[in-house]
Protein backbone atom coordinates (compact mmCIF):
# COMPACT_ATOMS: atom_id res chain seq x y z
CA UNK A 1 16.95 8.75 -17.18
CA UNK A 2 14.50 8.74 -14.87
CA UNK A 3 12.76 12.71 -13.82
CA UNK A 4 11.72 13.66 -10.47
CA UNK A 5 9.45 16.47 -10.29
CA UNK A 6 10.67 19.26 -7.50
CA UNK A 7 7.79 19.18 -5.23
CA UNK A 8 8.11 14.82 -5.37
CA UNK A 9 12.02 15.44 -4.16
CA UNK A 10 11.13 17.70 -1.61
CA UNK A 11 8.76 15.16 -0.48
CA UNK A 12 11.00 12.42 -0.30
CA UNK A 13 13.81 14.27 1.19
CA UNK A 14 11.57 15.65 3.97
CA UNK A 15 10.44 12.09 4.52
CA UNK A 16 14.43 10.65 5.02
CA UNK A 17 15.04 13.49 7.26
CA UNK A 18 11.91 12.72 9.26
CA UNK A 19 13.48 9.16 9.40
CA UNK A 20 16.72 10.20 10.73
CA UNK A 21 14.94 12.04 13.08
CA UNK A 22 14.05 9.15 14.76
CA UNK A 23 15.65 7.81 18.08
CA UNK A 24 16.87 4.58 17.56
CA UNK A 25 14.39 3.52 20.53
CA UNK A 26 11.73 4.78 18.41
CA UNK A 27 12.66 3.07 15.66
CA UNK A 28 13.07 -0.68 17.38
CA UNK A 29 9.60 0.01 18.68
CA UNK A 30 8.52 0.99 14.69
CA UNK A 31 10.14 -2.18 13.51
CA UNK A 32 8.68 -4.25 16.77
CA UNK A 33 5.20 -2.90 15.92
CA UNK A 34 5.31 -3.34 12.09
CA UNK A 35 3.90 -6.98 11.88
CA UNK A 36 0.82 -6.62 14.22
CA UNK A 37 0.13 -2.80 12.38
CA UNK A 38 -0.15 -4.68 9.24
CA UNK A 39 -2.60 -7.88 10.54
CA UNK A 40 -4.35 -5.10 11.73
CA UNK A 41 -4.87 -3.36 8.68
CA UNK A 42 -5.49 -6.91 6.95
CA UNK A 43 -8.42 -7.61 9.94
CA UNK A 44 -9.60 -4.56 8.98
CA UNK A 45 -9.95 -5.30 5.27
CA UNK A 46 -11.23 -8.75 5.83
CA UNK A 47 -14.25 -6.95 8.58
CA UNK A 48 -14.65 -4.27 5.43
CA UNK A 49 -15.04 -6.87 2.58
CA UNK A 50 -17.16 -9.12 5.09
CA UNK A 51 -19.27 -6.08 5.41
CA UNK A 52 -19.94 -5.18 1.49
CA UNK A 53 -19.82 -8.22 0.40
CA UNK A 54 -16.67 -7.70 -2.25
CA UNK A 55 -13.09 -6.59 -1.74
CA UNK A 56 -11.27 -3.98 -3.84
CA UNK A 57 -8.76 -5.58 -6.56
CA UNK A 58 -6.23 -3.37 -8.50
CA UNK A 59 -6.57 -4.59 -12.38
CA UNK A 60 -3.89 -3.83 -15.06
CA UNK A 61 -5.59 -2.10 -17.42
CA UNK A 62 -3.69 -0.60 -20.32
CA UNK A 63 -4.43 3.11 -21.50
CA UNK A 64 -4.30 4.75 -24.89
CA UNK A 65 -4.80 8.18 -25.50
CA UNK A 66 -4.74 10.57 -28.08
CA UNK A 67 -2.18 13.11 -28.76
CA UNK A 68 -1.34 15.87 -31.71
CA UNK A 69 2.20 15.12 -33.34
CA UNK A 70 3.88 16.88 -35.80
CA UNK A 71 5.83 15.31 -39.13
CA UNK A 72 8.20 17.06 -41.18
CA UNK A 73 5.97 16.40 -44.26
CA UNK A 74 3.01 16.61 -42.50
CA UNK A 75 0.71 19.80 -40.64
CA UNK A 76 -0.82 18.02 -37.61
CA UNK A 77 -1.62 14.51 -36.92
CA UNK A 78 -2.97 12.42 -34.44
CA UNK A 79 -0.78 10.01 -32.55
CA UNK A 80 -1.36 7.46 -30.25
CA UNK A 81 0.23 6.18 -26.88
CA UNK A 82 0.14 3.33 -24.84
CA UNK A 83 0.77 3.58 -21.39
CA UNK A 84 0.35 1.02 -18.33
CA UNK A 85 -2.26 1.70 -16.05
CA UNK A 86 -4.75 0.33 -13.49
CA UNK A 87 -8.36 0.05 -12.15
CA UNK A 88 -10.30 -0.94 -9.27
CA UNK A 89 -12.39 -3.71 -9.64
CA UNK A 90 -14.96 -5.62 -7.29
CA UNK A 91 -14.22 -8.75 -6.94
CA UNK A 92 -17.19 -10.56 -5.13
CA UNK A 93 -16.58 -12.90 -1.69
CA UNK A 94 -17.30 -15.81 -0.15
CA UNK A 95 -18.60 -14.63 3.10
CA UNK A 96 -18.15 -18.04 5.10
CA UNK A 97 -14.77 -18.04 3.37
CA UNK A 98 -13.85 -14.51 4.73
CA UNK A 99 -15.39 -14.77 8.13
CA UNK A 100 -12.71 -18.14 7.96
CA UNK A 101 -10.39 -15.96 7.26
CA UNK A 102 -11.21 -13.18 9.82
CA UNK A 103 -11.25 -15.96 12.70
CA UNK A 104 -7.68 -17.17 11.54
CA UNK A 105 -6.70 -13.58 11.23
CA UNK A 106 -7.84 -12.60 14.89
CA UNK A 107 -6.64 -15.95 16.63
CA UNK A 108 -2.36 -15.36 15.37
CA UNK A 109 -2.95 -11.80 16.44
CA UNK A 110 -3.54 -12.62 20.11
CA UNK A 111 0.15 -14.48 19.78
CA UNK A 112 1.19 -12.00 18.03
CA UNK A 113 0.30 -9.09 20.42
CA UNK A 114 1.95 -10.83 23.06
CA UNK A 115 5.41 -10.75 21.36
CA UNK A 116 4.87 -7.44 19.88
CA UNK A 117 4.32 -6.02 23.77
CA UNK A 118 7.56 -8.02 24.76
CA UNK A 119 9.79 -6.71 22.41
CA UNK A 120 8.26 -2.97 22.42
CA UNK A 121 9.87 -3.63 26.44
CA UNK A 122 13.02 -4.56 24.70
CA UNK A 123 13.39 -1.44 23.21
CA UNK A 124 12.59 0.39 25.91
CA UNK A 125 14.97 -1.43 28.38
CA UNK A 126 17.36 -1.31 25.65
């Protein structure tokens, strides 16, 4: 069974209701605008890893860590646990790769703009 901590549930619960709260003509404009909100956010990675040189990677990376347990038999010992976890990690670019990339990136969001615009009017003719 799965534990939500109290201030977590309040969270998420404030979060639905915020949702709800939403007219349904802001929510076809949310939905219209969620494509070109995400190539932006990827043009803006690609212009950030362009920039340094590397892009940020998330690496599973395993933890174990040390914790007192207790035996019937035994006063104290030392137990361990694994538990799933993850790093960051540069990963190094290809700079004529990414700028590639970039150019593709920037070219479909020109297209893309253009239908987001028309169906943003949709939703508010609708």
């Amino acid at each position: 069974m799965m534990r939500i901590h109290h201030g977590l549930l309040g969270l998420l619960l404030a979060g639905g209701l915020l949702a709800a709260c939403a007219t349904p003509q802001q929510a076809c404009t949310r939905a219209a605008q969620a494509d070109l909100v995400a190539l932006d956010r990827d043009i803006a990675e690609t212009e950030h890893a362009i920039a340094r040189g590397y892009r940020m990677t998330e690496a599973v990376a395993p933890r174990t860590t040390l914790h007192l347990c207790a035996w019937p038999r035994e006063p104290v010992l030392f137990c361990t646990r694994h538990t799933p976890g993850s790093s960051a990690q540069r990963l190094a670019v290809d700079p004529k790769a990414e700028q590639a990339r970039l150019d593709s990136l920037r070219a479909r969001r020109g297209a893309l703009e253009m239908r987001t615009a028309q169906a943003v009017a949709a939703c508010r003719a609708g």
